[in-house]
PDB file of N, CA and C in Angstrom:
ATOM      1  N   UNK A   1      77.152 156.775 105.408  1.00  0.00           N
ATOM      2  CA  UNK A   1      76.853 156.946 103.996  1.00  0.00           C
ATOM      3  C   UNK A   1      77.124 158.395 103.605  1.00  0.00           C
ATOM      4  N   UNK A   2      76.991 158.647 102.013  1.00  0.00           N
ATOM      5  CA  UNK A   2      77.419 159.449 101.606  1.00  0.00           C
ATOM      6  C   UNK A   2      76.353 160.601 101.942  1.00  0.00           C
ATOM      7  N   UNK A   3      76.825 161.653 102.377  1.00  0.00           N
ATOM      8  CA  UNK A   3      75.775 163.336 102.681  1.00  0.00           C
ATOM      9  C   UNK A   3      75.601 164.319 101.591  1.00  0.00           C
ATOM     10  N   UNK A   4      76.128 164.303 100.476  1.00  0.00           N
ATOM     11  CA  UNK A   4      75.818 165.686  99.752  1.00  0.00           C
ATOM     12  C   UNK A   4      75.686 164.155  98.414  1.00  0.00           C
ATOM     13  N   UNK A   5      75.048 165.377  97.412  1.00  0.00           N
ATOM     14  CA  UNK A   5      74.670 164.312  96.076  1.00  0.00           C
ATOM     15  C   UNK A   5      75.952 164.550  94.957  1.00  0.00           C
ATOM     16  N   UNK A   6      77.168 165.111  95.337  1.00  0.00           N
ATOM     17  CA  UNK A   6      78.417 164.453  94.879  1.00  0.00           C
ATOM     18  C   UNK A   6      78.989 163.425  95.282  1.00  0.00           C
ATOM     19  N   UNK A   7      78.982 163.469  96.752  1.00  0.00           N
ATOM     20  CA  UNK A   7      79.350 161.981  97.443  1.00  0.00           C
ATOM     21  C   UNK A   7      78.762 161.010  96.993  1.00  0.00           C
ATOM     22  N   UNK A   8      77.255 161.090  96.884  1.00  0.00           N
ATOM     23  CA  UNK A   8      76.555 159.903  96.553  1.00  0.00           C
ATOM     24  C   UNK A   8      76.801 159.220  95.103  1.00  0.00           C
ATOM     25  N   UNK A   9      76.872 160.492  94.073  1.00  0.00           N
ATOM     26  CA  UNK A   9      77.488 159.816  93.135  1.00  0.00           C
ATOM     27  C   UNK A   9      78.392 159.709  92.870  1.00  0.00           C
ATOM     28  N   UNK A  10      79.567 159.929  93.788  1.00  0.00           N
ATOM     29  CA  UNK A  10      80.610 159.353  93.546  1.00  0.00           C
ATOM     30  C   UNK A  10      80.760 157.955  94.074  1.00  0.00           C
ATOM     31  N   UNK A  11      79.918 157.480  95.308  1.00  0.00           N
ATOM     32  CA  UNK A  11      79.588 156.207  95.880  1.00  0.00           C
ATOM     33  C   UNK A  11      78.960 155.742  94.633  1.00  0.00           C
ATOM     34  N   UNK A  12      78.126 155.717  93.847  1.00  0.00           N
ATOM     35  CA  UNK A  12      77.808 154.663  93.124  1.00  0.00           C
ATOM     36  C   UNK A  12      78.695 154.742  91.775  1.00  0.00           C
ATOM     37  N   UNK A  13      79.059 155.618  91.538  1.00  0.00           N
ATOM     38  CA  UNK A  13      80.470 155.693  90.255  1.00  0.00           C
ATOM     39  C   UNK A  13      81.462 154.775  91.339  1.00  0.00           C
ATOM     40  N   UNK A  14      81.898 154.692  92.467  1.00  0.00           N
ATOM     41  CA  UNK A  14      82.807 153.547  92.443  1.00  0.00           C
ATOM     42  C   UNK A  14      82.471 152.246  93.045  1.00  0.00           C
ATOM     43  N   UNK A  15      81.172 151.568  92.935  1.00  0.00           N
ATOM     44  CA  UNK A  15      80.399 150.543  92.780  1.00  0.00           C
ATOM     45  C   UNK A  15      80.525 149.956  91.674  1.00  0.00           C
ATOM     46  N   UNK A  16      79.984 151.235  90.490  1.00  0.00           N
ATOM     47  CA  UNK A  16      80.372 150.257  89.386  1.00  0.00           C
ATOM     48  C   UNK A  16      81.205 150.126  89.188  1.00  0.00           C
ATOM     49  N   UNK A  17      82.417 150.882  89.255  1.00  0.00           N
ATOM     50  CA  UNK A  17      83.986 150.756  88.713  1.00  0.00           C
ATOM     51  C   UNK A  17      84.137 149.504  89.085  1.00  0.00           C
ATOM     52  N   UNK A  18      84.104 149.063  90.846  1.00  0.00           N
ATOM     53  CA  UNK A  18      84.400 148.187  91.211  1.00  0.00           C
ATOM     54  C   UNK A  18      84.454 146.435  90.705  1.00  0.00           C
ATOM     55  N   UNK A  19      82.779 146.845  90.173  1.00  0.00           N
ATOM     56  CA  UNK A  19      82.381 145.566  89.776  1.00  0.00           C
ATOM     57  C   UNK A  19      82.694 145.407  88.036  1.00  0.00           C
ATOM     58  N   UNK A  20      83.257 146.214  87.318  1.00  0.00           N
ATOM     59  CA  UNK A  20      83.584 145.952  86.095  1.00  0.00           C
ATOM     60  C   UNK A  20      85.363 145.697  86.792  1.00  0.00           C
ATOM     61  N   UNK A  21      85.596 146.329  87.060  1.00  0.00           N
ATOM     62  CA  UNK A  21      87.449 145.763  87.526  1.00  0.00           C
ATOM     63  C   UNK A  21      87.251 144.259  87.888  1.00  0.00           C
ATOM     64  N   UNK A  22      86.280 143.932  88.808  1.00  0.00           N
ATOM     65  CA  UNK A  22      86.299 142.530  88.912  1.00  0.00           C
ATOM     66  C   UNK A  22      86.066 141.993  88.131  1.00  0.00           C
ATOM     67  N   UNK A  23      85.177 142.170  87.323  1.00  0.00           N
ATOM     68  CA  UNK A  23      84.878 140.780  86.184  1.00  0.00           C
ATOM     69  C   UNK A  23      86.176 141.289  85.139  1.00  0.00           C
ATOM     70  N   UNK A  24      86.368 141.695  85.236  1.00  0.00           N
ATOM     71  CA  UNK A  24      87.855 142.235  84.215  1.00  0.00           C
ATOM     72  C   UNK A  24      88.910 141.073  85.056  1.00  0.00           C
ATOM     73  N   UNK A  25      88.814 141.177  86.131  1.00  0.00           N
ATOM     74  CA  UNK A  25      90.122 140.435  87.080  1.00  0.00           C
ATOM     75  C   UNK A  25      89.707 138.848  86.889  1.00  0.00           C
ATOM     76  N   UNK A  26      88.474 138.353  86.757  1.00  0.00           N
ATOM     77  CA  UNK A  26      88.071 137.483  86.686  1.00  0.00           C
ATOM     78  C   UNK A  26      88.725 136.681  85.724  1.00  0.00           C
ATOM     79  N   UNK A  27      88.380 137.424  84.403  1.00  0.00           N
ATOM     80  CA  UNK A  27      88.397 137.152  82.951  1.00  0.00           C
ATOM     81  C   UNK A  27      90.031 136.507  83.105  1.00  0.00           C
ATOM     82  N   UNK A  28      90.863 137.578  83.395  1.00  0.00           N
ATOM     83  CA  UNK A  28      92.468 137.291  83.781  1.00  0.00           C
ATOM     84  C   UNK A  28      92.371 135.798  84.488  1.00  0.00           C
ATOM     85  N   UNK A  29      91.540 135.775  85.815  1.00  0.00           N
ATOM     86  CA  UNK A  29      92.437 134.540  86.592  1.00  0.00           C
ATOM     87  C   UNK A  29      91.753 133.837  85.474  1.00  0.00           C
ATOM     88  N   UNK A  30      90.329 133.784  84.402  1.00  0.00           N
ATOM     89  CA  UNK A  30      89.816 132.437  84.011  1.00  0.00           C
ATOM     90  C   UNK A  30      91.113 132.038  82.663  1.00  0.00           C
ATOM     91  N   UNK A  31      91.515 132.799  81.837  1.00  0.00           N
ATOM     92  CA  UNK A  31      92.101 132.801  80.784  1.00  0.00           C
ATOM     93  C   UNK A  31      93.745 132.151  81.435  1.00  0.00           C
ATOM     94  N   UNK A  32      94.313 132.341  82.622  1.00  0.00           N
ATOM     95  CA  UNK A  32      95.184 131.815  82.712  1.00  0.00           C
ATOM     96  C   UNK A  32      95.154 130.615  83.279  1.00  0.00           C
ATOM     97  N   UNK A  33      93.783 129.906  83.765  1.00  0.00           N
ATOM     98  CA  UNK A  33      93.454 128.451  83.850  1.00  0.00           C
ATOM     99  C   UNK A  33      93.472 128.259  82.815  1.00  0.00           C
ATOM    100  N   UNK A  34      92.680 128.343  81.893  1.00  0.00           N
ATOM    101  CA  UNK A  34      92.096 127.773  80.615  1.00  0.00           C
ATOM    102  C   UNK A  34      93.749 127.212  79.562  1.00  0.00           C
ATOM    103  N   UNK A  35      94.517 128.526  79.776  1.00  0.00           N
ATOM    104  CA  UNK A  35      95.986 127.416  79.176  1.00  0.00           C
ATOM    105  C   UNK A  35      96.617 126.843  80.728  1.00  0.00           C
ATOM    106  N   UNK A  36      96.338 126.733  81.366  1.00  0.00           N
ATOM    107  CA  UNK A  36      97.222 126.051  82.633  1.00  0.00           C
ATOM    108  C   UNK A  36      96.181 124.595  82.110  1.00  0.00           C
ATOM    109  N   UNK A  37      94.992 124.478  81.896  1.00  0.00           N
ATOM    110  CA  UNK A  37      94.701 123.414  81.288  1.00  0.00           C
ATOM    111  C   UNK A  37      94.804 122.618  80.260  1.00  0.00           C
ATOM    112  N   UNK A  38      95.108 123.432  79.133  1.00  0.00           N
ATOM    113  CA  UNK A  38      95.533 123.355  77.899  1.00  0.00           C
ATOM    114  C   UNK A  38      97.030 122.345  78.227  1.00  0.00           C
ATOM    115  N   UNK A  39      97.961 123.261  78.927  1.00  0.00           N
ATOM    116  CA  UNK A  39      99.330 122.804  79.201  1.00  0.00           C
ATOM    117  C   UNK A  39      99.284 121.188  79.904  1.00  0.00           C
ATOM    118  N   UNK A  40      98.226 121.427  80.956  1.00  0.00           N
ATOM    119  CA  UNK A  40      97.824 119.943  81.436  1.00  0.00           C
ATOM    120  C   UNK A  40      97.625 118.589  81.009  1.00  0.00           C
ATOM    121  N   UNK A  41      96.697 119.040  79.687  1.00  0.00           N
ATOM    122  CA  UNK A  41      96.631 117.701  78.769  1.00  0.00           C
ATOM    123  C   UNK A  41      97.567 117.901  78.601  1.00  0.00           C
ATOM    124  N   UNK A  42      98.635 118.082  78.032  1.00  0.00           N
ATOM    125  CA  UNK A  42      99.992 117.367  77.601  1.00  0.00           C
ATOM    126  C   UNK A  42     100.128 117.546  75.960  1.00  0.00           C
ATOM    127  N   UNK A  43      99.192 118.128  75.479  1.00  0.00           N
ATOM    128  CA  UNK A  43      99.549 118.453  73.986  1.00  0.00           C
ATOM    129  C   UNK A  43      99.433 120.241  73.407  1.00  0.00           C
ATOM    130  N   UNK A  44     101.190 119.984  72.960  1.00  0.00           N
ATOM    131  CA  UNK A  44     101.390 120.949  73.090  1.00  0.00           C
ATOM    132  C   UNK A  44     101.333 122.206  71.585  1.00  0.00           C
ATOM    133  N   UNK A  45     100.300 121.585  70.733  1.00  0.00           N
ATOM    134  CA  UNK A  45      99.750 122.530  69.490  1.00  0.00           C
ATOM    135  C   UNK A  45      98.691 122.983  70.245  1.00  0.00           C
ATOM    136  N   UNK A  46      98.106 122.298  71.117  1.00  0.00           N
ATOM    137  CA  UNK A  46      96.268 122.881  71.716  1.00  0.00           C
ATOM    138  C   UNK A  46      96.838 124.224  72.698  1.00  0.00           C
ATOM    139  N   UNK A  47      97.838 123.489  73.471  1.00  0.00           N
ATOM    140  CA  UNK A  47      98.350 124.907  74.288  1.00  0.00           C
ATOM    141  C   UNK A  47      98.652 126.256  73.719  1.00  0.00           C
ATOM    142  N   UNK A  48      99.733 125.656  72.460  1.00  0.00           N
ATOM    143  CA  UNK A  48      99.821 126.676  72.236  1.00  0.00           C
ATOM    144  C   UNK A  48      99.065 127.589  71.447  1.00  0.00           C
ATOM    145  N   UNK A  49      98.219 127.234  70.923  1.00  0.00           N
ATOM    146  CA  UNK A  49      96.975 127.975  70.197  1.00  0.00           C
ATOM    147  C   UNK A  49      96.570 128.614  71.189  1.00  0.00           C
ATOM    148  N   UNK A  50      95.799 127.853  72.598  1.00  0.00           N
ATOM    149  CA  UNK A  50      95.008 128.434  73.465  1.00  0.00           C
ATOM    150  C   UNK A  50      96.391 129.329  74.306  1.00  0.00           C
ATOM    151  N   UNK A  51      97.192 129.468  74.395  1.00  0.00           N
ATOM    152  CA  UNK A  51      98.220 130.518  74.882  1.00  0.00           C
ATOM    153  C   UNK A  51      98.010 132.075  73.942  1.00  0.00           C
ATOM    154  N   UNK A  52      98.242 131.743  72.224  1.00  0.00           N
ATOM    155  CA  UNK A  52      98.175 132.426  71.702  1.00  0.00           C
ATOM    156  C   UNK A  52      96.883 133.099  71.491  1.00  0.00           C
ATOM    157  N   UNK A  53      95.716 132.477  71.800  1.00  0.00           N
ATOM    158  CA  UNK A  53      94.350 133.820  71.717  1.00  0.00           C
ATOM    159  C   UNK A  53      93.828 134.125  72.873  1.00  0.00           C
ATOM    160  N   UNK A  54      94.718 133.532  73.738  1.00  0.00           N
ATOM    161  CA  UNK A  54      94.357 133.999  75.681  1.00  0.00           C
ATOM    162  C   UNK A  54      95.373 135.414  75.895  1.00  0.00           C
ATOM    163  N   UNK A  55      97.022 135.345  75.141  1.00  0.00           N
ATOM    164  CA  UNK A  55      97.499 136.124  75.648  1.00  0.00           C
ATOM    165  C   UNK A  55      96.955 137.739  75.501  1.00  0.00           C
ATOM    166  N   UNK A  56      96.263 137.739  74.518  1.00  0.00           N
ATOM    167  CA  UNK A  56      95.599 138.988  74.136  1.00  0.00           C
ATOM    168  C   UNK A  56      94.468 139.914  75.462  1.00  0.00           C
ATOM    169  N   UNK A  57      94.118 138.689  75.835  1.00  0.00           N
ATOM    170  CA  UNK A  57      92.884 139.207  77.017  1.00  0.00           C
ATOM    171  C   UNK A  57      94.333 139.468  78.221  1.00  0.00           C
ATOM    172  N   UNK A  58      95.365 138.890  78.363  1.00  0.00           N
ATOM    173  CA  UNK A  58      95.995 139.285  79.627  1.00  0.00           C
ATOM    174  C   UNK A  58      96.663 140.875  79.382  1.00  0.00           C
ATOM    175  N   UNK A  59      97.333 140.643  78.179  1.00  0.00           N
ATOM    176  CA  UNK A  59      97.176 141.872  78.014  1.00  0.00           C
ATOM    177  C   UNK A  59      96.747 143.228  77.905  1.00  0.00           C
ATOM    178  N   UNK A  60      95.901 143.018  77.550  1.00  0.00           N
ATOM    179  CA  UNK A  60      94.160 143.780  77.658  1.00  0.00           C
ATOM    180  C   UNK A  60      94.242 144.708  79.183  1.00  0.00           C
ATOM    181  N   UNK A  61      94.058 143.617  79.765  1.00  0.00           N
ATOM    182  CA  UNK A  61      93.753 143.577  81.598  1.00  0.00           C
ATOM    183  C   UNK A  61      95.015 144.617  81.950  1.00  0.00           C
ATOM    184  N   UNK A  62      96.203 144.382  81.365  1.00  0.00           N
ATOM    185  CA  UNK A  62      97.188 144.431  81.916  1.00  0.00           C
ATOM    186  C   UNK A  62      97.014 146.422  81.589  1.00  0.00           C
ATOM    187  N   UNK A  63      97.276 146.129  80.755  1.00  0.00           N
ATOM    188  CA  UNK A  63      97.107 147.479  80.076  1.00  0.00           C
ATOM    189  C   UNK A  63      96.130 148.986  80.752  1.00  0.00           C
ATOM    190  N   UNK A  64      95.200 148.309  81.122  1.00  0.00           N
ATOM    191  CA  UNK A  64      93.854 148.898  82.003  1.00  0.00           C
ATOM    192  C   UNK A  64      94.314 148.881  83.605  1.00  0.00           C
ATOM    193  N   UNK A  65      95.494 148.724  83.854  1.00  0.00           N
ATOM    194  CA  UNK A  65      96.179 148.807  84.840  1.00  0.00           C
ATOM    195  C   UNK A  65      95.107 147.554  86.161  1.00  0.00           C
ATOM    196  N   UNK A  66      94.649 146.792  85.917  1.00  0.00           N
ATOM    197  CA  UNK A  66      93.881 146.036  86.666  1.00  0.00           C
ATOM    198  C   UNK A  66      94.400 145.246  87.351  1.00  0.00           C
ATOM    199  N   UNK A  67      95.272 143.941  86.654  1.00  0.00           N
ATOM    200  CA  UNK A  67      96.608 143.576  87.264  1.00  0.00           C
ATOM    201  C   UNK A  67      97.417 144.628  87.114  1.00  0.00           C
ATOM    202  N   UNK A  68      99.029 144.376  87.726  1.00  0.00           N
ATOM    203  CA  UNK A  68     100.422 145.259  87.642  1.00  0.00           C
ATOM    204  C   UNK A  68     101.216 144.728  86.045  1.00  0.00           C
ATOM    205  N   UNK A  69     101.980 145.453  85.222  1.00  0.00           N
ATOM    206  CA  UNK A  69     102.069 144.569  83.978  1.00  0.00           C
ATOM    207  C   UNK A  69     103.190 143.599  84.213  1.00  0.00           C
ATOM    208  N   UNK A  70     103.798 143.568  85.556  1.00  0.00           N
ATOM    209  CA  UNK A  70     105.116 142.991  85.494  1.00  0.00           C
ATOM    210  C   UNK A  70     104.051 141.334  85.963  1.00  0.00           C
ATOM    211  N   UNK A  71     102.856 141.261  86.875  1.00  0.00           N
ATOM    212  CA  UNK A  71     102.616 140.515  87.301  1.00  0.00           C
ATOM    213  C   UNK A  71     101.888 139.613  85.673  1.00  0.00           C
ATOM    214  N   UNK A  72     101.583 140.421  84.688  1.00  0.00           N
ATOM    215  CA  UNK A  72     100.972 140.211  83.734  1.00  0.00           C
ATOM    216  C   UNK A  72     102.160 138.980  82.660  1.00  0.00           C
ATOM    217  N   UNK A  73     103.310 139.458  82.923  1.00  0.00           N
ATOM    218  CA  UNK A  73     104.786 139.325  82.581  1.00  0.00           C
ATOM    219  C   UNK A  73     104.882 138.264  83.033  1.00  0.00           C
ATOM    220  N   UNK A  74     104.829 137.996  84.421  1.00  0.00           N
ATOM    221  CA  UNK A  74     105.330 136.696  84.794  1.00  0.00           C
ATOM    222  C   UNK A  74     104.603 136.039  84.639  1.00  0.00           C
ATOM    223  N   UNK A  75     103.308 135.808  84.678  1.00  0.00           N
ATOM    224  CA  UNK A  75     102.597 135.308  84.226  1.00  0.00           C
ATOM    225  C   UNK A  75     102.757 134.490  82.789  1.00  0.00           C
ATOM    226  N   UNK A  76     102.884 135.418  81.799  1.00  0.00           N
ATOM    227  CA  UNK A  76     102.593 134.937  80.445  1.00  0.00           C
ATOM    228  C   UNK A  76     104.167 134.250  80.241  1.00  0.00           C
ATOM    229  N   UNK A  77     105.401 134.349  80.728  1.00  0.00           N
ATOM    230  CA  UNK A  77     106.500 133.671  81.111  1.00  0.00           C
ATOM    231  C   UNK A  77     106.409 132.664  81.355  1.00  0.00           C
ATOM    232  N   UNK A  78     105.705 132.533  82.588  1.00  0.00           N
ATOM    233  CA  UNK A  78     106.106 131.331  82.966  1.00  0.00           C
ATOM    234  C   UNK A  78     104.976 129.963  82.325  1.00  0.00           C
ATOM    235  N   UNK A  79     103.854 130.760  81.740  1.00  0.00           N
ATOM    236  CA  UNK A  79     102.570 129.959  81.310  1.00  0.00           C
ATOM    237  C   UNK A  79     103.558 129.475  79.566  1.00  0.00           C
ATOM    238  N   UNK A  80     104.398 130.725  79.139  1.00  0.00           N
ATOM    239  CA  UNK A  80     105.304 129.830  77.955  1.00  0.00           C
ATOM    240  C   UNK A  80     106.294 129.235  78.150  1.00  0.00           C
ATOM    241  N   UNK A  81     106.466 128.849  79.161  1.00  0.00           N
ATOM    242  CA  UNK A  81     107.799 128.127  80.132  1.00  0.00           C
ATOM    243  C   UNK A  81     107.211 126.893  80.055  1.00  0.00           C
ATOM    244  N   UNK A  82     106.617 126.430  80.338  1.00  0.00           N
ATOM    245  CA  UNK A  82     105.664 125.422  80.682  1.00  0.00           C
ATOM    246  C   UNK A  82     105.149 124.445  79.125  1.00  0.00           C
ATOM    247  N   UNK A  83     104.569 125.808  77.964  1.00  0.00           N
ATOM    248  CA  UNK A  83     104.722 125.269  77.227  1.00  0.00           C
ATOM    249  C   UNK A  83     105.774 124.270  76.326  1.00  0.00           C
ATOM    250  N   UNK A  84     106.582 125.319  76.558  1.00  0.00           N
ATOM    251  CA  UNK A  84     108.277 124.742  75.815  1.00  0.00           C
ATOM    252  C   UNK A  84     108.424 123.300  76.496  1.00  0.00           C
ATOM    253  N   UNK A  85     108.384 123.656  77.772  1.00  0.00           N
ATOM    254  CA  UNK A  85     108.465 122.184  78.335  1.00  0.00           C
ATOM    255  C   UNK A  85     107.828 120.902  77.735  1.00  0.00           C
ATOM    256  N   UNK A  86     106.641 121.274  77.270  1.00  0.00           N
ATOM    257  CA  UNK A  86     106.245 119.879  77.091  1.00  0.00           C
ATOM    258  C   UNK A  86     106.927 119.418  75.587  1.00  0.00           C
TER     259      UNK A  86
END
């Protein structure tokens, strides 16, 4: 453990970091189910609504460097790839 009381608070400054990056990362994987479900039912005005007020949170994420933005990219690609499809 940490020995001087900079270490220490720097140990709990990156505790919390940690745990807000995760629920940040979270938010990402939940929002890109939520249209991978959308896309699932098979109708494709619900998708694309729920594409269009999800892509905002990936971006978000992306931006805050949490994901990488290219991974953010393929992502939102291939989740409107999918749409078109149907």
């Amino acid at each position: 453990m940490a020995n001087t009381a900079q270490a220490r608070k720097r140990a709990r400054q990156n505790d919390k970091q940690r745990a807000h990056n995760a629920s940040l990362k979270s938010s990402f994987r939940t929002a890109i189910k939520k249209i991978m479900k959308a896309v699932l039912s098979g109708d494709k005005k619900v998708a694309k609504e729920t594409f269009d007020s999800n892509v905002a949170i990936i971006d978000r994420i992306a931006d805050k460097k949490i994901v990488h933005k290219n991974k953010a990219a393929r992502h939102k690609s291939r989740l409107n790839a999918a749409i078109k499809a149907l």
